[in-house]
PDB file of N, CA and C in Angstrom:
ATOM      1  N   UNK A   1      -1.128  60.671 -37.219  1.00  0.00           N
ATOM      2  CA  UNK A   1      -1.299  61.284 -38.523  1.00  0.00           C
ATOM      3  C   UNK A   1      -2.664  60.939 -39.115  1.00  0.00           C
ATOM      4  N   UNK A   2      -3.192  59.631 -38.920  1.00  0.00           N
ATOM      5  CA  UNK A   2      -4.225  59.439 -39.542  1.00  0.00           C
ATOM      6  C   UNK A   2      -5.646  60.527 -38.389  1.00  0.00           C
ATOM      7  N   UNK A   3      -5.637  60.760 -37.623  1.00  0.00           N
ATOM      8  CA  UNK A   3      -6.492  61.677 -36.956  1.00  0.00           C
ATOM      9  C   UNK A   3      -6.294  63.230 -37.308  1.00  0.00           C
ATOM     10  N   UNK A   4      -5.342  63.628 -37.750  1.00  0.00           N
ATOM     11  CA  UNK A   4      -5.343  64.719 -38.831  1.00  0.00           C
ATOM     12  C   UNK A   4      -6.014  64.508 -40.246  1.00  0.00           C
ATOM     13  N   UNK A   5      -5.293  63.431 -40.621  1.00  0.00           N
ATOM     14  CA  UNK A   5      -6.026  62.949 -42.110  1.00  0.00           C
ATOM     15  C   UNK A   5      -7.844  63.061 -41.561  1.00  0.00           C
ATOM     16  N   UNK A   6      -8.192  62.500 -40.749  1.00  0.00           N
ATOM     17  CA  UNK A   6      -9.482  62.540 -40.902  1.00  0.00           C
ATOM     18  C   UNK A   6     -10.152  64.116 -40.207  1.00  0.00           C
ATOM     19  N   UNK A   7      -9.606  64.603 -39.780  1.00  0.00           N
ATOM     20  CA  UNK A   7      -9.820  66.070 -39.182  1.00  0.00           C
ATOM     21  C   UNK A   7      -9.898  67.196 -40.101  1.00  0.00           C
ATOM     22  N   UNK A   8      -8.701  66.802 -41.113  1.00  0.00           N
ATOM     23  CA  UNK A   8      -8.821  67.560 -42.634  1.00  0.00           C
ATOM     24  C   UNK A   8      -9.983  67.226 -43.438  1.00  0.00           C
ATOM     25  N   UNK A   9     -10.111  66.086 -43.751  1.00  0.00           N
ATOM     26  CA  UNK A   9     -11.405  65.313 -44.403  1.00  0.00           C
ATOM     27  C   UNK A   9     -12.616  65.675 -44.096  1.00  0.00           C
ATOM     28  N   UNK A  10     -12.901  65.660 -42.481  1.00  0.00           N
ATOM     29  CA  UNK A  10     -14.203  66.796 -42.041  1.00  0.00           C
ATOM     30  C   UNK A  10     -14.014  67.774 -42.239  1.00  0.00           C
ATOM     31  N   UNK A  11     -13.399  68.805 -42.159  1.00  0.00           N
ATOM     32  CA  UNK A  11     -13.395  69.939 -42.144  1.00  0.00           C
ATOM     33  C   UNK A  11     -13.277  70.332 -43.889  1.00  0.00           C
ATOM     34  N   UNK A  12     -13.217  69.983 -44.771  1.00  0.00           N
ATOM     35  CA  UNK A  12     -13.417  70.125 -46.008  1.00  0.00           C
ATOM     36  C   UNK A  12     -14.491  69.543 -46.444  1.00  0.00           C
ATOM     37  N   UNK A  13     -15.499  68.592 -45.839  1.00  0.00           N
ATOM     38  CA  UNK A  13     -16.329  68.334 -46.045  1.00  0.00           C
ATOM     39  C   UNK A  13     -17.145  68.986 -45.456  1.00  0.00           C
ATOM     40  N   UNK A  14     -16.970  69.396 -44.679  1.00  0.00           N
ATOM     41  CA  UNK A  14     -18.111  70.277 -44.250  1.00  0.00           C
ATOM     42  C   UNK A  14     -18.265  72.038 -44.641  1.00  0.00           C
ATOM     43  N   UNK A  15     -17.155  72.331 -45.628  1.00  0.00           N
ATOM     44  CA  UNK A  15     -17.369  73.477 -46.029  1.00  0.00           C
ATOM     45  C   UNK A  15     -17.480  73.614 -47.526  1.00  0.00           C
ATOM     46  N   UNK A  16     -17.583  72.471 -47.934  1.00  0.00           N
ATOM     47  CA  UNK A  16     -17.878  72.034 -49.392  1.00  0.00           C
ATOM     48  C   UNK A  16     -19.134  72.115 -49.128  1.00  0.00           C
ATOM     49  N   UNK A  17     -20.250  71.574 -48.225  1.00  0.00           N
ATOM     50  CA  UNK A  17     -21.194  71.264 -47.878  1.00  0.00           C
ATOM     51  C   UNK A  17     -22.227  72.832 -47.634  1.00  0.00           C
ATOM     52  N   UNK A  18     -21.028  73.745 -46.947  1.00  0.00           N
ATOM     53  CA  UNK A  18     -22.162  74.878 -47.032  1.00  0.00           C
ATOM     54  C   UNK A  18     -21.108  75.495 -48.301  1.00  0.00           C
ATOM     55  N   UNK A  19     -20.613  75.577 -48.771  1.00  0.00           N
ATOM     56  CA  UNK A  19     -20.462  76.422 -50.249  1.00  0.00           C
ATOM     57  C   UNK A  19     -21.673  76.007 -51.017  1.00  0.00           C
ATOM     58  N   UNK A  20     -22.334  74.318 -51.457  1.00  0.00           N
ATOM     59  CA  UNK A  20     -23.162  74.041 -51.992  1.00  0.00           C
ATOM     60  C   UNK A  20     -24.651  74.395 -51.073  1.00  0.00           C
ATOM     61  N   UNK A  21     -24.599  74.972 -50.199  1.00  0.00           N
ATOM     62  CA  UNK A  21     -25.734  75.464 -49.159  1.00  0.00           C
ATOM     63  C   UNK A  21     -26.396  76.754 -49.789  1.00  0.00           C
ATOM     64  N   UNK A  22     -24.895  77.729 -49.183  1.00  0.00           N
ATOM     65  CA  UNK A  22     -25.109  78.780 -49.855  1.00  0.00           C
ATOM     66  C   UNK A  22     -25.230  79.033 -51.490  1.00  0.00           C
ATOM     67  N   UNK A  23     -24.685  78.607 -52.069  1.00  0.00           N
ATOM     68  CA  UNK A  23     -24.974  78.549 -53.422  1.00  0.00           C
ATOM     69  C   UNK A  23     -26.588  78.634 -53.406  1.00  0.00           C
ATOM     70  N   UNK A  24     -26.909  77.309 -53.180  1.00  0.00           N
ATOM     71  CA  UNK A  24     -28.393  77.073 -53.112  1.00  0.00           C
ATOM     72  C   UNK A  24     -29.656  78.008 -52.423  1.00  0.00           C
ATOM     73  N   UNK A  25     -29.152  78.505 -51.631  1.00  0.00           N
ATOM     74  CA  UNK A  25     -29.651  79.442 -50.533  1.00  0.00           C
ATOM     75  C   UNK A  25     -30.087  80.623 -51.534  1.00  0.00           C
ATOM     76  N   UNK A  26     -29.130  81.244 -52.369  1.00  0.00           N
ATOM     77  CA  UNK A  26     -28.983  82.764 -53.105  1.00  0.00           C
ATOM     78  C   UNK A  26     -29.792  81.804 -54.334  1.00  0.00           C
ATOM     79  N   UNK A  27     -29.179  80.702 -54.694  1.00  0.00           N
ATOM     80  CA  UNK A  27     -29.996  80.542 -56.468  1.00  0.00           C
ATOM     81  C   UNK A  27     -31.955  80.332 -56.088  1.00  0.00           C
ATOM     82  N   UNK A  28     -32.178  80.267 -54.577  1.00  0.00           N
ATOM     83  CA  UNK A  28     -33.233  80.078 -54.030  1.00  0.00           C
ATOM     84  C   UNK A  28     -34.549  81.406 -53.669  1.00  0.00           C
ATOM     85  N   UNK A  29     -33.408  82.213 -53.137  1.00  0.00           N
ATOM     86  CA  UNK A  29     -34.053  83.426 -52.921  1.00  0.00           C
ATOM     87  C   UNK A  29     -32.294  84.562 -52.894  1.00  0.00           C
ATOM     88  N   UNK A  30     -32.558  85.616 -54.135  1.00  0.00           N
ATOM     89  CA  UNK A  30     -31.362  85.621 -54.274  1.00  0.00           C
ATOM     90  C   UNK A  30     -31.763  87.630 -53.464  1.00  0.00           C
ATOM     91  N   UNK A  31     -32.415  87.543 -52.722  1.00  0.00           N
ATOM     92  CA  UNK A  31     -32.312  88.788 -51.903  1.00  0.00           C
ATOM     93  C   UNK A  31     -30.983  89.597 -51.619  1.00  0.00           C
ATOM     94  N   UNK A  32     -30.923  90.949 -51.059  1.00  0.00           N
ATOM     95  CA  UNK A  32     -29.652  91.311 -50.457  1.00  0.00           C
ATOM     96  C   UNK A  32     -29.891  90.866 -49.171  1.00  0.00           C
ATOM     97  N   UNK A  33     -31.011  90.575 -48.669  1.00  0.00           N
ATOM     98  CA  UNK A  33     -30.738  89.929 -46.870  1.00  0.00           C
ATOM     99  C   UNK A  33     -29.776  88.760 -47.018  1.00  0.00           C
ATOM    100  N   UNK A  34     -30.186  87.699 -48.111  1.00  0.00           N
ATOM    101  CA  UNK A  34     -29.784  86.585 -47.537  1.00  0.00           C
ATOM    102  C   UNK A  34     -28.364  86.720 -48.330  1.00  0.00           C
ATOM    103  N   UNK A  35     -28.345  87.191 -49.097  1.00  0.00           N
ATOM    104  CA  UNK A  35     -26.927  87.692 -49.715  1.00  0.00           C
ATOM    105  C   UNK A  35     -25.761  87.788 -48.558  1.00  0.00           C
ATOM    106  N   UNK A  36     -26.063  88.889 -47.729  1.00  0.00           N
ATOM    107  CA  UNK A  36     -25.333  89.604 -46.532  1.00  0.00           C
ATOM    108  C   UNK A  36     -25.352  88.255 -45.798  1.00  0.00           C
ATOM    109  N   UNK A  37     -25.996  87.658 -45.438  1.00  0.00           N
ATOM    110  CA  UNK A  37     -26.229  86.288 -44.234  1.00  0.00           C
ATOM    111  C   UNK A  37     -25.158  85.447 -44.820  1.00  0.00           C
ATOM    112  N   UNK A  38     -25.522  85.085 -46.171  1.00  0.00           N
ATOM    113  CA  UNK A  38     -24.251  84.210 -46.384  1.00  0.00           C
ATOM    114  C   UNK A  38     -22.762  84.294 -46.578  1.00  0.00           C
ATOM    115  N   UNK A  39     -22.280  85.628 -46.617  1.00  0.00           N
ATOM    116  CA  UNK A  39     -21.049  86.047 -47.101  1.00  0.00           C
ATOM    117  C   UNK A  39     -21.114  86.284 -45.474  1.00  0.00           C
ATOM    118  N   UNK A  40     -21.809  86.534 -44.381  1.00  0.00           N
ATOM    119  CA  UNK A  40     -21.419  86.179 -43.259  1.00  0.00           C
ATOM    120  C   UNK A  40     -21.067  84.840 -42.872  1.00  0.00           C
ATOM    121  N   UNK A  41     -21.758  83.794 -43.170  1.00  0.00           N
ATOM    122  CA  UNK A  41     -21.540  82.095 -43.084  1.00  0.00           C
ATOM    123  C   UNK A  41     -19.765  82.125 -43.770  1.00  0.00           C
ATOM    124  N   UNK A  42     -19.722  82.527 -44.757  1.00  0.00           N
ATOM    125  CA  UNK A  42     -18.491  82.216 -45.380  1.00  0.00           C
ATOM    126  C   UNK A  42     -17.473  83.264 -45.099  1.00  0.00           C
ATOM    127  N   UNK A  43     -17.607  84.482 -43.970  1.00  0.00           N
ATOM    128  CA  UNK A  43     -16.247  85.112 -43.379  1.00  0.00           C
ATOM    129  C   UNK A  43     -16.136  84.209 -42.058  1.00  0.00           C
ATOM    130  N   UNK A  44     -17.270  83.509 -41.575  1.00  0.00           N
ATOM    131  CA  UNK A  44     -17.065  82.747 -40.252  1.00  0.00           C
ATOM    132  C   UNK A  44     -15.897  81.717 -40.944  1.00  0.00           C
ATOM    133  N   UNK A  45     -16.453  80.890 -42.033  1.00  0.00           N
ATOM    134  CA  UNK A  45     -15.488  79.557 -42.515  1.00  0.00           C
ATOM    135  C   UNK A  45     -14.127  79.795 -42.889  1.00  0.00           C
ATOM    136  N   UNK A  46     -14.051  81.614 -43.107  1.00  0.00           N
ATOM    137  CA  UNK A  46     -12.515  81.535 -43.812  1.00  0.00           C
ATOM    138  C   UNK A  46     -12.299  81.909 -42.535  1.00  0.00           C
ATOM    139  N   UNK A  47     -12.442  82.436 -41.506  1.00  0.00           N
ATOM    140  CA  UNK A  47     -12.162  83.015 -40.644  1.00  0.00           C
ATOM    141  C   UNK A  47     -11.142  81.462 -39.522  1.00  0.00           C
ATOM    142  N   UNK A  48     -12.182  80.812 -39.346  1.00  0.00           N
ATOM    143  CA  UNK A  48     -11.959  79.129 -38.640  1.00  0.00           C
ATOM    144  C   UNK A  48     -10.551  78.744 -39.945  1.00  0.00           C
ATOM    145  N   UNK A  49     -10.890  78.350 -40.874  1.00  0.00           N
ATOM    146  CA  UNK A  49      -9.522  77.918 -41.993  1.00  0.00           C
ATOM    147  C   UNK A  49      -8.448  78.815 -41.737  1.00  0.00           C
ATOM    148  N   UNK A  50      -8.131  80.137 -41.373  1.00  0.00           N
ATOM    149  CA  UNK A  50      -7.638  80.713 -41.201  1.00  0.00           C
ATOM    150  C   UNK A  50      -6.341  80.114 -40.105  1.00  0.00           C
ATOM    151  N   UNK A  51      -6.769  79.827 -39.067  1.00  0.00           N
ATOM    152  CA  UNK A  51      -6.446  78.907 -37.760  1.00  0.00           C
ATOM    153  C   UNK A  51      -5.927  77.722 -38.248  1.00  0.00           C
ATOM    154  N   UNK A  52      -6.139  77.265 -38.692  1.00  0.00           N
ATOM    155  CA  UNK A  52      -6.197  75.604 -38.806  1.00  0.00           C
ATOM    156  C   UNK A  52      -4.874  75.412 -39.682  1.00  0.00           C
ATOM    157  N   UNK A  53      -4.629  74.571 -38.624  1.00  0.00           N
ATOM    158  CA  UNK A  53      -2.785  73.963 -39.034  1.00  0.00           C
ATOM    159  C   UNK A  53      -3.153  72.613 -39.256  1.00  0.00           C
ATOM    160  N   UNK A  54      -2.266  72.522 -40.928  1.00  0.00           N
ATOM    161  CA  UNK A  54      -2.828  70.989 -41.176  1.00  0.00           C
ATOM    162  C   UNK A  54      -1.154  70.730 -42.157  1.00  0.00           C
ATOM    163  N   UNK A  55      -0.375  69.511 -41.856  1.00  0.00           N
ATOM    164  CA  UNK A  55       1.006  69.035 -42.467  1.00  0.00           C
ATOM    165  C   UNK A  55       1.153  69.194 -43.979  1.00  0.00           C
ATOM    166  N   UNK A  56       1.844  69.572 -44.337  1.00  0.00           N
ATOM    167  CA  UNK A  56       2.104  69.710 -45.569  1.00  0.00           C
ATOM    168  C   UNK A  56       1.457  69.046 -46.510  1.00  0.00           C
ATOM    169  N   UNK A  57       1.403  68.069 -46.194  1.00  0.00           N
ATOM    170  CA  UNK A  57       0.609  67.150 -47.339  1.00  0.00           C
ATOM    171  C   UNK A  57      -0.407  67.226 -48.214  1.00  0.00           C
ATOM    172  N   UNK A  58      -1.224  68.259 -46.510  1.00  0.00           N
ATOM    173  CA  UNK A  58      -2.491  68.184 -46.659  1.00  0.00           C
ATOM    174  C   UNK A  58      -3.035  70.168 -47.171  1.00  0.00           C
ATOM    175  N   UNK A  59      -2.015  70.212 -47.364  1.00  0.00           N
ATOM    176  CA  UNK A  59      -2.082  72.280 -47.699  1.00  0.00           C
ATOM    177  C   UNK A  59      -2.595  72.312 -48.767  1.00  0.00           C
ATOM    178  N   UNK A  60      -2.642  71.366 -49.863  1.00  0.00           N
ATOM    179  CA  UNK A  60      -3.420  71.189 -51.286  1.00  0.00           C
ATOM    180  C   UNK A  60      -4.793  71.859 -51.177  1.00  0.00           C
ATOM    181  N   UNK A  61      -5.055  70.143 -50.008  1.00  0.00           N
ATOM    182  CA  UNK A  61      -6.749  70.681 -49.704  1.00  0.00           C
ATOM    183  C   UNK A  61      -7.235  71.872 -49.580  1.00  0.00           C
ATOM    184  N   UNK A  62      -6.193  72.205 -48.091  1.00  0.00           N
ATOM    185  CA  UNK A  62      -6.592  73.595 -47.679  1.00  0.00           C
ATOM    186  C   UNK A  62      -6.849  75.289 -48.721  1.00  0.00           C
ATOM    187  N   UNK A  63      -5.971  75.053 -49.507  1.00  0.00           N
ATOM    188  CA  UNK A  63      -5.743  76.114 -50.731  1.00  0.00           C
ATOM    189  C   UNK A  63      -6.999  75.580 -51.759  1.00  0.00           C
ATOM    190  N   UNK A  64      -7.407  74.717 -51.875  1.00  0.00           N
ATOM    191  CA  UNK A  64      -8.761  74.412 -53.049  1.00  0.00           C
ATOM    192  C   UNK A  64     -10.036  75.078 -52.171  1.00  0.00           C
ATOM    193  N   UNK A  65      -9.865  74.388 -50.965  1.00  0.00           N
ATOM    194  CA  UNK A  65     -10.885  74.985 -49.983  1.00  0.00           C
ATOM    195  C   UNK A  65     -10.970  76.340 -50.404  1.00  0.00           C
ATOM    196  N   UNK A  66      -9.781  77.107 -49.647  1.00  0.00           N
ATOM    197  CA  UNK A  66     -10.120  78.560 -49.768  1.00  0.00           C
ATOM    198  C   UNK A  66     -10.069  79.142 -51.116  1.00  0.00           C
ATOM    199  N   UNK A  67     -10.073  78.476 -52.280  1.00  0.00           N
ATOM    200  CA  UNK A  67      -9.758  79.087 -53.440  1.00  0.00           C
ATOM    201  C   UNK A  67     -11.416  78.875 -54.017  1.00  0.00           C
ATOM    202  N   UNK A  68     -12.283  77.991 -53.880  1.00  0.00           N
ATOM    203  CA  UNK A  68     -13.526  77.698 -53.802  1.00  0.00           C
ATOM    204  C   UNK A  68     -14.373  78.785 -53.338  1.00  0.00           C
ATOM    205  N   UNK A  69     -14.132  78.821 -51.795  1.00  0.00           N
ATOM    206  CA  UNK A  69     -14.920  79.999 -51.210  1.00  0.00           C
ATOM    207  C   UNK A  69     -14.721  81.096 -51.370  1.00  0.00           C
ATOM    208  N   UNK A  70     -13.822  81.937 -52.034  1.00  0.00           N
ATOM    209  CA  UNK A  70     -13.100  82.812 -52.691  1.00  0.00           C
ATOM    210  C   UNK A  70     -14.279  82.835 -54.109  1.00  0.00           C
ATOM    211  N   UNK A  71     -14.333  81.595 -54.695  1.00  0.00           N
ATOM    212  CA  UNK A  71     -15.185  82.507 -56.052  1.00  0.00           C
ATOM    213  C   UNK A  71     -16.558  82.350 -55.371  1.00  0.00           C
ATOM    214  N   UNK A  72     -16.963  81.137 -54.193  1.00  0.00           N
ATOM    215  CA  UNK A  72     -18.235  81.482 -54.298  1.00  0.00           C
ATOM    216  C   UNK A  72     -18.374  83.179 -53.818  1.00  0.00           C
ATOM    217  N   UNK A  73     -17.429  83.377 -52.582  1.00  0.00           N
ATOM    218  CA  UNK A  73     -17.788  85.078 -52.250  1.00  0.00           C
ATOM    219  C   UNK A  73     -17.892  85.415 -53.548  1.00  0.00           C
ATOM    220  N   UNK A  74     -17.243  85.854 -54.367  1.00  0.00           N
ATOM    221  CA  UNK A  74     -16.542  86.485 -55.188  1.00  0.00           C
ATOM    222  C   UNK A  74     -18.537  87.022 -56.453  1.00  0.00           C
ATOM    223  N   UNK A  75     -18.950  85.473 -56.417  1.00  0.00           N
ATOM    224  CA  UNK A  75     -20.407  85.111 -56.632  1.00  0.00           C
ATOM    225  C   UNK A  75     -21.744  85.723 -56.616  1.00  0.00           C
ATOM    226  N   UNK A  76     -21.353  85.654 -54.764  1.00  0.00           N
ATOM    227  CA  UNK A  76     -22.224  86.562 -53.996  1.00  0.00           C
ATOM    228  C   UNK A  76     -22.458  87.961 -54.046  1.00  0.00           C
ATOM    229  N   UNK A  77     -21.192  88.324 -54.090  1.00  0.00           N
ATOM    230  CA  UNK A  77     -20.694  89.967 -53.893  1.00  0.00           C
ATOM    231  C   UNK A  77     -21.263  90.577 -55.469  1.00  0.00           C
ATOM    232  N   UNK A  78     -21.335  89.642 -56.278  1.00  0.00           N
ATOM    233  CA  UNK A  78     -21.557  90.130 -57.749  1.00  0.00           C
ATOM    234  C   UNK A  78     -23.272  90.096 -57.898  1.00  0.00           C
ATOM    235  N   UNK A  79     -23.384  89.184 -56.740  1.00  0.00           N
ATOM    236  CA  UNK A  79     -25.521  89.068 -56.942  1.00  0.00           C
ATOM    237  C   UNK A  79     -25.832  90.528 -55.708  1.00  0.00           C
ATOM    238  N   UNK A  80     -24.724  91.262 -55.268  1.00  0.00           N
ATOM    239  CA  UNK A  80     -25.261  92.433 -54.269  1.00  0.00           C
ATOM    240  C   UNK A  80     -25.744  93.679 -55.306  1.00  0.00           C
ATOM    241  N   UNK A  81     -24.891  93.582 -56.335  1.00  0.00           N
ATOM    242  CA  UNK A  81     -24.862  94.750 -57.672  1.00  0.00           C
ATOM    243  C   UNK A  81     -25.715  94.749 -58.152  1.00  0.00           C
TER     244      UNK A  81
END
């Protein structure tokens, strides 16, 4: 259990990590190229979360995760307009 615990722990850390990427990326150069690039980065991440079986415990995480990348898309899609 504790090798899940830490498998969850990376894997939310590392997509916290590019939500604050991309964020940065668009507040940087807020183009429609890089627009499109990153809402590609973030259908790859929901795409992988998608898969990923993690014990009850740990479904909290998983739902903040995707509820996060959800407004950053949500963000993005509003800097395409």
């Amino acid at each position: 259990m504790a090798a899940v615990a830490v498998a969850v722990a990376m894997v939310v850390v590392v997509a916290v990590s590019v939500e604050v990427a991309v964020e940065a990326a668009v507040r940087d150069d807020p183009s429609p190229e890089v627009i499109e690039s990153n809402l590609g980065r973030l259908e790859t991440i929901e795409q992988e979360l998608a898969t990923l079986s993690v014990p009850n415990s740990y479904g909290d995480l998983l739902y903040n995760l995707r509820l996060h990348l959800k407004l950053v898309r949500e963000r993005l899609e509003a800097g395409r307009r």
